[in-house]
N, C-alpha and C. Protein backbone atom coordinates (compact mmCIF):
# COMPACT_ATOMS: atom_id res chain seq x y z
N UNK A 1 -35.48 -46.01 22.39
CA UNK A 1 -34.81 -45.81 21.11
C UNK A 1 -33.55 -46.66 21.08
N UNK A 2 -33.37 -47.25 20.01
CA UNK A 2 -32.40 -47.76 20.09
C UNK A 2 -30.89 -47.06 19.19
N UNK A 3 -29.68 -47.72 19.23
CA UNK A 3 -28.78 -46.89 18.38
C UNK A 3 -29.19 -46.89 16.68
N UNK A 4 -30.14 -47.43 16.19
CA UNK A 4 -29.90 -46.75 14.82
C UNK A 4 -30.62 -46.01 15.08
N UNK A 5 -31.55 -45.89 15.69
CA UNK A 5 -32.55 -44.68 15.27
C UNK A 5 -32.03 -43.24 15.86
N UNK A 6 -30.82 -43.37 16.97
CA UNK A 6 -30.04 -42.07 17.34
C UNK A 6 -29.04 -41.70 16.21
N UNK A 7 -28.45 -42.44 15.54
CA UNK A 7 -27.60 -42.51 14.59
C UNK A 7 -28.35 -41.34 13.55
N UNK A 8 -29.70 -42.23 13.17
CA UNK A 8 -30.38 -41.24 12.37
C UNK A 8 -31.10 -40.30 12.67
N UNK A 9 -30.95 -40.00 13.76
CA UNK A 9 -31.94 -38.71 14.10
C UNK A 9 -30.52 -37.82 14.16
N UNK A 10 -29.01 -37.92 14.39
CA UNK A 10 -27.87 -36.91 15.22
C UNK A 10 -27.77 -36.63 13.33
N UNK A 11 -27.53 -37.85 12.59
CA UNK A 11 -27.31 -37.68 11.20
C UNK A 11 -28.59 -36.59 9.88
N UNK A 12 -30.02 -36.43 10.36
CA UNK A 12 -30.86 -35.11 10.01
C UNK A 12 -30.79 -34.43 10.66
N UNK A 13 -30.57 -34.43 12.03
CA UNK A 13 -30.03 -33.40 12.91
C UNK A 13 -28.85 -32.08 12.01
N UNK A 14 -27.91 -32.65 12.18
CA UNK A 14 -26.55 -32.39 11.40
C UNK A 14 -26.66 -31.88 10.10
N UNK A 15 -27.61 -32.79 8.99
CA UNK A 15 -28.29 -32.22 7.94
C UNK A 15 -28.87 -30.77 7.82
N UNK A 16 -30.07 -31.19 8.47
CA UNK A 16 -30.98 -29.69 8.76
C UNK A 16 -30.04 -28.56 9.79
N UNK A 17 -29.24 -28.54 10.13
CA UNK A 17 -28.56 -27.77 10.65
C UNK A 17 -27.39 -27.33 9.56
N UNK A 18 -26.87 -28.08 9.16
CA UNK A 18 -25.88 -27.77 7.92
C UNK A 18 -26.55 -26.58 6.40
N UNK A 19 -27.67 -26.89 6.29
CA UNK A 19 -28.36 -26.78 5.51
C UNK A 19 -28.98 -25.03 6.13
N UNK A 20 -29.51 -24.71 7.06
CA UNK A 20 -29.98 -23.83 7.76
C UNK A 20 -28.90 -23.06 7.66
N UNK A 21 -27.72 -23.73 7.76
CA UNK A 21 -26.07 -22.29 7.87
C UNK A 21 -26.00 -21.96 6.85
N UNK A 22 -26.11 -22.82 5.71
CA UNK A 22 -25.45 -22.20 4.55
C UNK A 22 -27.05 -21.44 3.90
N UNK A 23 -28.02 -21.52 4.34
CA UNK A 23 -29.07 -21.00 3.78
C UNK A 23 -29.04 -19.40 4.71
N UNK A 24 -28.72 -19.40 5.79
CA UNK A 24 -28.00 -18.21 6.34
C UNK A 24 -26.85 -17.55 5.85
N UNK A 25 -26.29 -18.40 5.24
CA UNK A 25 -24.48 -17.69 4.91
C UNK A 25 -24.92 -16.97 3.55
N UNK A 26 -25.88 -17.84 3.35
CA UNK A 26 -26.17 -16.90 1.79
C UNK A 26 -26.95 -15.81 1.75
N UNK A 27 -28.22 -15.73 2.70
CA UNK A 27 -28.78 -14.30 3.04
C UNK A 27 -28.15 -13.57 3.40
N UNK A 28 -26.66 -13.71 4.18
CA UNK A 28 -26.13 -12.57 5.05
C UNK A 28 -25.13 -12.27 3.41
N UNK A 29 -24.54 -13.06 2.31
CA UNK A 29 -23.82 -12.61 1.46
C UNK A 29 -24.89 -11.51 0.34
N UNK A 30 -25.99 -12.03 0.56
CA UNK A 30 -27.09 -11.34 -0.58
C UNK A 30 -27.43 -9.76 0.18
N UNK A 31 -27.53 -9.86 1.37
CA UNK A 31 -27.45 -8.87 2.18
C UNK A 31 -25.84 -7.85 1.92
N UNK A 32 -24.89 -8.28 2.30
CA UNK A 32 -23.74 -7.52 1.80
C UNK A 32 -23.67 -7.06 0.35
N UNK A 33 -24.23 -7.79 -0.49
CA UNK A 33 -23.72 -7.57 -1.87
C UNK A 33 -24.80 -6.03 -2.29
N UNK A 34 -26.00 -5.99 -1.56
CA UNK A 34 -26.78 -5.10 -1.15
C UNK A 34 -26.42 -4.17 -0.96
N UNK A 35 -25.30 -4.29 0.40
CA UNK A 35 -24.55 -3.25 0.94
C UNK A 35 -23.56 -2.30 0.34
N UNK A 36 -22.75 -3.01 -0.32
CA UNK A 36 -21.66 -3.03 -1.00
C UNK A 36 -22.43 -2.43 -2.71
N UNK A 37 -23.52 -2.57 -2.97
CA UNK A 37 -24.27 -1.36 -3.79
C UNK A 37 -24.21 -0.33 -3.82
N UNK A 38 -24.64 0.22 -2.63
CA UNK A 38 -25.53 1.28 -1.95
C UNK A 38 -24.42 1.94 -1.95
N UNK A 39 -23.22 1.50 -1.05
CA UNK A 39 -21.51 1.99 -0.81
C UNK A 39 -21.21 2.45 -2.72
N UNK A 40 -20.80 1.77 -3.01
CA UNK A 40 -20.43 1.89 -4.51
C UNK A 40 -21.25 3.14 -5.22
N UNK A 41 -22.88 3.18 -4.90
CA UNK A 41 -23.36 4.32 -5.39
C UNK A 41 -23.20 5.43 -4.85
N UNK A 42 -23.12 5.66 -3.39
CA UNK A 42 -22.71 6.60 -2.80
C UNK A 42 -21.35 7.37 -3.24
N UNK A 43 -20.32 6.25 -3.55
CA UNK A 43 -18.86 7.23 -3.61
C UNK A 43 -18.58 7.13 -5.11
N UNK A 44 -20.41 6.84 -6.25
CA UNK A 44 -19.55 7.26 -7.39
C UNK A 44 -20.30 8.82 -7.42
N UNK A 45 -21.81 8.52 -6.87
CA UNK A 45 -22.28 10.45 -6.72
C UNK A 45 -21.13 11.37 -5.97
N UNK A 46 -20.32 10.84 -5.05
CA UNK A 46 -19.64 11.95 -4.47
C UNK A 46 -18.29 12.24 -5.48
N UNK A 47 -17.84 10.80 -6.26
CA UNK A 47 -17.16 11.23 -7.17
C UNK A 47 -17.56 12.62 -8.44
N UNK A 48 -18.54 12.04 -8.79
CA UNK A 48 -18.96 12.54 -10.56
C UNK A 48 -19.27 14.23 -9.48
N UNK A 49 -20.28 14.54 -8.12
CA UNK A 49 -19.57 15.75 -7.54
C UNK A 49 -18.75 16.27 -7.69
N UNK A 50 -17.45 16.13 -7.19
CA UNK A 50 -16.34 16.29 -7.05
C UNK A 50 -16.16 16.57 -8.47
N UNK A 51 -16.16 15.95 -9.35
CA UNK A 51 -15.96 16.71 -11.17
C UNK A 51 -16.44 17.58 -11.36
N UNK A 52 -17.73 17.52 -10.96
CA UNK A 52 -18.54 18.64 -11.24
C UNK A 52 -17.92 20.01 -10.56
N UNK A 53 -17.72 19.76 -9.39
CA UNK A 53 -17.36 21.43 -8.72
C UNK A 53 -15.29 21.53 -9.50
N UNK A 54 -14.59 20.61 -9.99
CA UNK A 54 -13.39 20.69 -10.82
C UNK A 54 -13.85 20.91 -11.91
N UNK A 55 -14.78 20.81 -12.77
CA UNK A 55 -15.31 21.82 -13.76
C UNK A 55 -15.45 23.18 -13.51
N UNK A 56 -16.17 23.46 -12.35
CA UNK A 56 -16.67 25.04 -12.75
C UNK A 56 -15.03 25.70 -11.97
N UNK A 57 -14.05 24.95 -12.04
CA UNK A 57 -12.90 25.37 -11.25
C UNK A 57 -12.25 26.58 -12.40
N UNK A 58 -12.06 27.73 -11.83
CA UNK A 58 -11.36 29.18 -12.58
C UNK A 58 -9.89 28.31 -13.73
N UNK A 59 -9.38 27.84 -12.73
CA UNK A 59 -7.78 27.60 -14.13
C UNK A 59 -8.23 26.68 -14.70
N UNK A 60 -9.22 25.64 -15.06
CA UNK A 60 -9.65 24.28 -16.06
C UNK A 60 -9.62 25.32 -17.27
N UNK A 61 -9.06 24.67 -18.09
CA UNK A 61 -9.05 25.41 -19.55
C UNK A 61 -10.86 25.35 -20.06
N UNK A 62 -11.39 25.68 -20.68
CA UNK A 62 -13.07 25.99 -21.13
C UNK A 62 -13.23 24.55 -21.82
N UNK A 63 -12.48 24.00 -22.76
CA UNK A 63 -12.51 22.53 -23.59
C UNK A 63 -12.79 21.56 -22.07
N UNK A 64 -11.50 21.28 -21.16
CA UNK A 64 -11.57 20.74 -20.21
C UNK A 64 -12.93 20.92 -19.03
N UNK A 65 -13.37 21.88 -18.98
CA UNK A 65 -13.78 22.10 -18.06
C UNK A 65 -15.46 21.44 -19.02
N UNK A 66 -16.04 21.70 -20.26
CA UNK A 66 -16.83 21.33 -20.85
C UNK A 66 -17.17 20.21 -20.70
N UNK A 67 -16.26 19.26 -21.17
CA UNK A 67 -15.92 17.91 -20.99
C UNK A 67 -16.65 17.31 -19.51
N UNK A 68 -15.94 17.96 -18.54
CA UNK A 68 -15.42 16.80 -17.41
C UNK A 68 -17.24 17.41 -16.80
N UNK A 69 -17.57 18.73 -17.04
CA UNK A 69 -19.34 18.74 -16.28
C UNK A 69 -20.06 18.23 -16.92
N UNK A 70 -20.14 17.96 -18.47
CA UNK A 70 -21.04 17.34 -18.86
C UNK A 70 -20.92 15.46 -18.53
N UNK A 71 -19.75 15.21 -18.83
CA UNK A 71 -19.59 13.35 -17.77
C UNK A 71 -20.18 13.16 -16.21
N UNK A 72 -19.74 14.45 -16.03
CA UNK A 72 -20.21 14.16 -14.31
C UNK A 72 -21.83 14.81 -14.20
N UNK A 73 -22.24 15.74 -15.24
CA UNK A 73 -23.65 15.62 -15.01
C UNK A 73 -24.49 14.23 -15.50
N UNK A 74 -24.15 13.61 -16.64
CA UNK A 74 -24.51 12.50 -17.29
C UNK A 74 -24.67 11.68 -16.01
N UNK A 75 -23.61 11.13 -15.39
CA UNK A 75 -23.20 10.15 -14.44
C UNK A 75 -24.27 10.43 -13.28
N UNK A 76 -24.49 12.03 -12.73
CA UNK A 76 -25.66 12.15 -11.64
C UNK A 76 -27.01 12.14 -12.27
N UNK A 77 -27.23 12.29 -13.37
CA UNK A 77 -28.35 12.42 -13.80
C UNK A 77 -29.42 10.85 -13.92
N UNK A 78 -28.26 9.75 -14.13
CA UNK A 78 -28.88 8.71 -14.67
C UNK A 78 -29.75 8.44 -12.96
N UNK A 79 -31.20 6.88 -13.31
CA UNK A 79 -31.91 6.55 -12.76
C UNK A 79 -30.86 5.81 -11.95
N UNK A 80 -30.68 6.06 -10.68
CA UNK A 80 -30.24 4.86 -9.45
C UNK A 80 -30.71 3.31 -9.84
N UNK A 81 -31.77 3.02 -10.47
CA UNK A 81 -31.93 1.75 -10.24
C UNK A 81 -31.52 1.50 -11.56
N UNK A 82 -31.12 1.85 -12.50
CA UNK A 82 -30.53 1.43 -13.65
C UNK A 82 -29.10 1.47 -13.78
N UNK A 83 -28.76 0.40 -13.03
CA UNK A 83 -27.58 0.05 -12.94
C UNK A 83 -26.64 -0.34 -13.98
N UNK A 84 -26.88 -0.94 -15.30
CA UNK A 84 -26.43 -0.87 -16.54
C UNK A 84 -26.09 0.02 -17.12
N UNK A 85 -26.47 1.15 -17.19
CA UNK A 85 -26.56 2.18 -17.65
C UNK A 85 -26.01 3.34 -17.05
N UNK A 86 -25.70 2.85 -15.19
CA UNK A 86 -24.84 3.79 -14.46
C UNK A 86 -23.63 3.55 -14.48
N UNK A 87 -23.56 2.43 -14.82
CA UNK A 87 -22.00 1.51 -14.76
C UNK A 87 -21.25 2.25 -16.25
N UNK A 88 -22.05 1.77 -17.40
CA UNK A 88 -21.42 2.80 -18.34
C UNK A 88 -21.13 3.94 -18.38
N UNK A 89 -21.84 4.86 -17.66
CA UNK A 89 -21.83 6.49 -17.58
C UNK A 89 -21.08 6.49 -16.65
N UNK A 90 -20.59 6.29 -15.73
CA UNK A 90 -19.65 5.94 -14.55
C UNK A 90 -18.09 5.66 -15.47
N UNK A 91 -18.10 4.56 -16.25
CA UNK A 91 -16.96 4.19 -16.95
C UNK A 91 -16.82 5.01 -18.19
N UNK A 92 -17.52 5.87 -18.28
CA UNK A 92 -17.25 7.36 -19.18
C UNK A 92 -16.38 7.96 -18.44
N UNK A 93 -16.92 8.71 -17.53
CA UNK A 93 -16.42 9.60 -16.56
C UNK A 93 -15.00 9.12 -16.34
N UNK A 94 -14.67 7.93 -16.14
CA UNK A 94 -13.33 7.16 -15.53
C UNK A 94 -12.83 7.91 -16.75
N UNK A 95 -12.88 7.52 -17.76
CA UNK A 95 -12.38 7.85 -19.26
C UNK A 95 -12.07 8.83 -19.19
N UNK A 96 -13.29 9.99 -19.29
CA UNK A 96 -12.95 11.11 -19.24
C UNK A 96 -11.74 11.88 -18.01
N UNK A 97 -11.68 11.84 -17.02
CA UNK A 97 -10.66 11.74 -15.94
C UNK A 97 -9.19 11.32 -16.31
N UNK A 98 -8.95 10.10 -17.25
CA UNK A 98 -7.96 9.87 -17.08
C UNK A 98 -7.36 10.68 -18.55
N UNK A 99 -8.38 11.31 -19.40
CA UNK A 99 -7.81 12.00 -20.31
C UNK A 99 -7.67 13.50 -20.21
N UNK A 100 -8.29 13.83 -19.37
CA UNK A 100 -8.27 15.29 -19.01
C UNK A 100 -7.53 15.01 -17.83
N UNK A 101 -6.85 14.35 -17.42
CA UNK A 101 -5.76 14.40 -16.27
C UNK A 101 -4.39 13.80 -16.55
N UNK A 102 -4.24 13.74 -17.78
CA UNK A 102 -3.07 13.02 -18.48
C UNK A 102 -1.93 13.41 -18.20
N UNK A 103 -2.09 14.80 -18.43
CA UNK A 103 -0.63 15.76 -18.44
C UNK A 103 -0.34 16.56 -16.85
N UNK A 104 0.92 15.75 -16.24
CA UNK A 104 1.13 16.19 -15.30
C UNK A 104 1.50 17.31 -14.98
N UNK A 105 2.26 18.57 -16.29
CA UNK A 105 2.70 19.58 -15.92
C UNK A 105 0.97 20.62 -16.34
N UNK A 106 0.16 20.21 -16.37
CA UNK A 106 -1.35 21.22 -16.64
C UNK A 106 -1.96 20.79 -14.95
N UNK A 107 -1.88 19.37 -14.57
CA UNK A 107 -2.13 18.95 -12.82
C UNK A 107 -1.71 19.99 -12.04
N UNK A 108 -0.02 20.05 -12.68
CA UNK A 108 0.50 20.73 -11.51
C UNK A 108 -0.23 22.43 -11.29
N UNK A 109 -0.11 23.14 -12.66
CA UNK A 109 -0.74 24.06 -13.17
C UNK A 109 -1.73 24.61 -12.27
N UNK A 110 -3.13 23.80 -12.23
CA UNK A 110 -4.18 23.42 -11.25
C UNK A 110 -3.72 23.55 -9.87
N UNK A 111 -3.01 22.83 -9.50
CA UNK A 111 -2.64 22.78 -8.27
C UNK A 111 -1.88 23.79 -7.51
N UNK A 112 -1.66 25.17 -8.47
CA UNK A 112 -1.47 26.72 -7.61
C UNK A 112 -2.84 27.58 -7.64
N UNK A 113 -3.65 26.65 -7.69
CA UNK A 113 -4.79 27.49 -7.29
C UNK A 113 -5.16 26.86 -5.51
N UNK A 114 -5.53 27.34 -4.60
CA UNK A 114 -5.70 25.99 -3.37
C UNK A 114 -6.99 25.22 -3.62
N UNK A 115 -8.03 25.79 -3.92
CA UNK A 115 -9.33 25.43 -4.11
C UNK A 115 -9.11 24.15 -4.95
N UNK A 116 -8.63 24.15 -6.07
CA UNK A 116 -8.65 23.64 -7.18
C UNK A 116 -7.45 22.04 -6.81
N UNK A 117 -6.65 22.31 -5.48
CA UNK A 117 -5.96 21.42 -5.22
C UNK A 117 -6.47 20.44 -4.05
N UNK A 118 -7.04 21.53 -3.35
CA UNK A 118 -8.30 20.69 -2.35
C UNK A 118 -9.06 19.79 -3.73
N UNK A 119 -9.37 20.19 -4.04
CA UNK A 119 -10.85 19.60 -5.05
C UNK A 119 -10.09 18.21 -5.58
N UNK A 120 -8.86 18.81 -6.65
CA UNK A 120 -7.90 17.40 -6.79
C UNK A 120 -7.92 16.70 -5.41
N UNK A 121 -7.38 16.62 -4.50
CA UNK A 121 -7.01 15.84 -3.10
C UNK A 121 -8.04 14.72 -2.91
N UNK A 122 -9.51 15.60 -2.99
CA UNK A 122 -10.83 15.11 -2.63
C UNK A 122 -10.85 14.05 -3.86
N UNK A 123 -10.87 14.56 -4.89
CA UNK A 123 -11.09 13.27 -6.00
C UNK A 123 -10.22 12.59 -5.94
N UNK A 124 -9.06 12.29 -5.37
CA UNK A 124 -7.97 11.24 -5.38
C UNK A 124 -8.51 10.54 -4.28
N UNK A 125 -9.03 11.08 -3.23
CA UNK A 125 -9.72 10.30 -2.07
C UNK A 125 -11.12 9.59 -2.81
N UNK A 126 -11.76 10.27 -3.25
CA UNK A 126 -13.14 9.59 -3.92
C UNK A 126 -12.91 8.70 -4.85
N UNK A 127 -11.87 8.93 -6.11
CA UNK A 127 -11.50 7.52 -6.62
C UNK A 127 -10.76 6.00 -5.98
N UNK A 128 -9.87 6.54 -5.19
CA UNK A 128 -10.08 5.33 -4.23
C UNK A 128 -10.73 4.59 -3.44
N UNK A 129 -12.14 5.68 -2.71
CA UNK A 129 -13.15 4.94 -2.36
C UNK A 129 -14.28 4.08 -3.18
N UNK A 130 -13.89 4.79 -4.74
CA UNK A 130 -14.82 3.66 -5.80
C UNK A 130 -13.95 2.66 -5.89
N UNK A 131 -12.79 2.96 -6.31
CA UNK A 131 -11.69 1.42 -6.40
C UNK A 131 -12.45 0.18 -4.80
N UNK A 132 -12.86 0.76 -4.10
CA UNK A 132 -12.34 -0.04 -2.70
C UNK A 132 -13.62 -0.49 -2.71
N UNK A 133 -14.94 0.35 -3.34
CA UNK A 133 -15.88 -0.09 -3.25
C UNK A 133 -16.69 -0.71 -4.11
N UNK A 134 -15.83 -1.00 -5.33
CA UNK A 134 -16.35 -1.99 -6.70
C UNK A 134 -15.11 -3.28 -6.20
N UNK A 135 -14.12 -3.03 -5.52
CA UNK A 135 -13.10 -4.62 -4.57
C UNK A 135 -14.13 -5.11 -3.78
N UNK A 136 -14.63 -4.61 -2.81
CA UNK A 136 -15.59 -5.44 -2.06
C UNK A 136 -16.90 -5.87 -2.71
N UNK A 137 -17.55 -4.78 -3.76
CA UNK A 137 -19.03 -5.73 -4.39
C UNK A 137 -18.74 -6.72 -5.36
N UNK A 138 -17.02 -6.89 -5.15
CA UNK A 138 -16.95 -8.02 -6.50
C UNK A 138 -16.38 -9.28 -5.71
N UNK A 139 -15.69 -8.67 -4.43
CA UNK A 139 -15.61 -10.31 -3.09
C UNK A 139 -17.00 -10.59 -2.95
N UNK A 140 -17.80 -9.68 -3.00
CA UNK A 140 -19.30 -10.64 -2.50
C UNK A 140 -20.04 -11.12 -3.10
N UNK A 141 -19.56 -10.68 -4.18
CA UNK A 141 -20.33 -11.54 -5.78
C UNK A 141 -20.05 -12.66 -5.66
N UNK A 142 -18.31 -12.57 -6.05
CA UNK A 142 -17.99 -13.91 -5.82
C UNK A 142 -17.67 -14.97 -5.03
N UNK A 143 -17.28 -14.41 -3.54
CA UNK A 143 -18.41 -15.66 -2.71
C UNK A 143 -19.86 -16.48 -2.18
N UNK A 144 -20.52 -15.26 -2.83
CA UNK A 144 -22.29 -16.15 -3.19
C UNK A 144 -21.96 -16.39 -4.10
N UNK A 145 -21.50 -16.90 -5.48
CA UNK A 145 -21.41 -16.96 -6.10
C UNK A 145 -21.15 -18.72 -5.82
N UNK A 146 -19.74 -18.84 -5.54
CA UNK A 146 -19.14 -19.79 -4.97
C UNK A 146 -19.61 -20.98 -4.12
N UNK A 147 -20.50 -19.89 -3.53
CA UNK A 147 -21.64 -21.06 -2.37
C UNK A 147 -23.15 -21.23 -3.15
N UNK A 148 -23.45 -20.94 -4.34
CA UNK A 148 -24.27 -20.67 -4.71
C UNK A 148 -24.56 -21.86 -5.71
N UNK A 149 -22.97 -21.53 -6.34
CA UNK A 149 -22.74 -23.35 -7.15
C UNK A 149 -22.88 -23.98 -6.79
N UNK A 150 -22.56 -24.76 -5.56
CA UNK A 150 -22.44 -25.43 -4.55
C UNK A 150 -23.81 -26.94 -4.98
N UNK A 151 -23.30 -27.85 -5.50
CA UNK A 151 -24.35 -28.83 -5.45
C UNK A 151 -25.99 -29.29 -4.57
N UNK A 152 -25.54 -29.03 -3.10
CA UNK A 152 -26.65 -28.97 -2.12
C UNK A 152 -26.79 -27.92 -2.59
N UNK A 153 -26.76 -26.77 -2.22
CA UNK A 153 -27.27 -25.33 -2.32
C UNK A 153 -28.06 -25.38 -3.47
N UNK A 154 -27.66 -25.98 -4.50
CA UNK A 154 -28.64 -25.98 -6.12
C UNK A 154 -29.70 -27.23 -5.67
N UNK A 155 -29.20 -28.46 -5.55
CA UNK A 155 -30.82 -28.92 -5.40
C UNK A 155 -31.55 -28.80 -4.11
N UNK A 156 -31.27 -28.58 -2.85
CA UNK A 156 -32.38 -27.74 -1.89
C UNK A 156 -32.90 -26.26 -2.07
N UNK A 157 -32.40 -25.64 -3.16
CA UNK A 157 -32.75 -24.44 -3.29
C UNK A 157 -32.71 -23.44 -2.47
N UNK A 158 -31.07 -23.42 -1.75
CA UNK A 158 -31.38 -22.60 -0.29
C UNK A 158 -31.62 -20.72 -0.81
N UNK A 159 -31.13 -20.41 -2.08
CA UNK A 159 -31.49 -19.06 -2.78
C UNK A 159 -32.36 -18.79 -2.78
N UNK A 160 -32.95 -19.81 -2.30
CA UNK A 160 -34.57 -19.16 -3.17
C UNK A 160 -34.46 -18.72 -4.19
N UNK A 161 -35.25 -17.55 -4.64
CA UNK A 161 -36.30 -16.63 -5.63
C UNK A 161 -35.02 -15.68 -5.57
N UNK A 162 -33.88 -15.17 -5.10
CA UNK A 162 -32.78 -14.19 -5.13
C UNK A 162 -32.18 -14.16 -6.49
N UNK A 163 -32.29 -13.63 -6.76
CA UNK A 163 -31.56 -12.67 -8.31
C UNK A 163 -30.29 -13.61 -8.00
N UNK A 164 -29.42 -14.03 -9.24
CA UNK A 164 -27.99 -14.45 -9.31
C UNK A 164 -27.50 -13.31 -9.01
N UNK A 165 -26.52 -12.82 -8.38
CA UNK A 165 -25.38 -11.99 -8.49
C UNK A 165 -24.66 -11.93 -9.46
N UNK A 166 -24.54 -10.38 -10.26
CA UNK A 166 -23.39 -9.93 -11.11
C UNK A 166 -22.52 -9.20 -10.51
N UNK A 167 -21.25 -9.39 -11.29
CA UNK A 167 -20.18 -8.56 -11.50
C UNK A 167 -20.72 -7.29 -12.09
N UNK A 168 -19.97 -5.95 -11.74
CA UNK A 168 -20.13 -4.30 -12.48
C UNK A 168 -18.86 -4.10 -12.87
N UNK A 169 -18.76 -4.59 -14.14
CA UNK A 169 -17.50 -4.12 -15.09
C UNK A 169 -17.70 -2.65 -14.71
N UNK A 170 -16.90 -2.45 -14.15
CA UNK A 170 -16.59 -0.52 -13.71
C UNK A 170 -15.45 -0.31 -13.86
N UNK A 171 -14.63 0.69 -14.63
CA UNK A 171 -13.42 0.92 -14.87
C UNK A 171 -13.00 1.87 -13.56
N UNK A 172 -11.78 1.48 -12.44
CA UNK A 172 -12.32 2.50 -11.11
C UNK A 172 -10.41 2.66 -11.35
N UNK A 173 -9.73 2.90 -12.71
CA UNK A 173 -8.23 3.11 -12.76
C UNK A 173 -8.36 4.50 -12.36
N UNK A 174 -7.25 5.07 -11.36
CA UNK A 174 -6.79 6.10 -11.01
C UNK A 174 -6.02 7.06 -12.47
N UNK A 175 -6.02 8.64 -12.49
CA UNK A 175 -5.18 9.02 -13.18
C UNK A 175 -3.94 9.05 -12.91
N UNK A 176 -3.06 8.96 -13.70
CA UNK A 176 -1.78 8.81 -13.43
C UNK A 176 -0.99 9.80 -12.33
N UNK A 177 -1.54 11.19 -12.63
CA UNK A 177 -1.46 12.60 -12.70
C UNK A 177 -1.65 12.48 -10.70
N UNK A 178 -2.76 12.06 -10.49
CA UNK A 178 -3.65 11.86 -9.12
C UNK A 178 -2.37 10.69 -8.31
N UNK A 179 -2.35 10.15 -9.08
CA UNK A 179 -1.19 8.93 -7.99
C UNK A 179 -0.02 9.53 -7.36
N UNK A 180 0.44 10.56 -8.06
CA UNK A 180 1.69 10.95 -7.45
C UNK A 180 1.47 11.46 -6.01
């Protein structure tokens, strides 16, 4: 062999190896964004829970308490794989939460019951785990995303047949009431 033909064999070498990483970097991001689903669905059922048992809570006024079980039954009720449609009923619930938790001196109210302050505690923990877990499915969106544009990546087709990645407009704002 002589040197061009090492030249061009280290130079497809380098190619097909370059090409193989990022066709890896993108299964392992399609894989997370997967992950980062599953996470997100998990801590919005344990959320719209958590409403549910602060509904049937003794001091919720009967209006309030109406309200916040029927959002959080809506929200468990929908199909898991209809994700459009969980995302909205999900961003009800947010709604509903931050209007039935508006007034800090009715929070506090709540919060001489213990049950009823455990239950608050728990949903201040569960809305932060949706906040944390619609932050990470939206880093992994948008770094497949990023590598996805990617000129090589579009004409070798390292995606394959993989669904584009979306964003889940999810409203995951804390109540005011809950922050303190």
């Amino acid at each position: 062999m002589n040197l061009n033909s090492w030249q061009a064999f280290l130079i497809i070498s380098i190619a097909i190896w370059y090409l193989s990483h990022q066709a890896g970097r993108l299964d392992r991001l399609h894989h997370r964004i997967e992950v980062s689903v599953a996470a997100l669905d998990g801590n919005l059922g344990r959320r719209a829970g958590i409403v549910s048992e602060l509904a049937n809570s003794p001091v919720v006024d009967p209006v309030t308490s109406a309200v916040l079980a029927q959002a959080a039954h809506d929200a468990l009720a929908v199909e898991p794989h209809d994700l459009v449609e969980r995302i909205d009923l999900e961003t009800e619930l947010t709604e509903v939460l931050l209007a039935s938790l508006d007034e800090d001196d009715e929070v506090a109210e709540w919060r001489t019951d213990i049950a009823t302050s455990q239950l608050l505690d728990d949903l201040t923990i569960a809305c932060g785990r949706v906040h944390l877990s619609h932050t990470f499915h939206t880093d992994a969106v948008n770094d497949c995303l990023n590598i996805r544009n990617q000129w090589i990546v579009r004409f070798f087709r390292l995606a394959g047949y993989a669904e584009l990645p979306t964003f889940l407009k999810l409203d995951t704002r804390l109540p005011s009431s809950l922050s303190n």
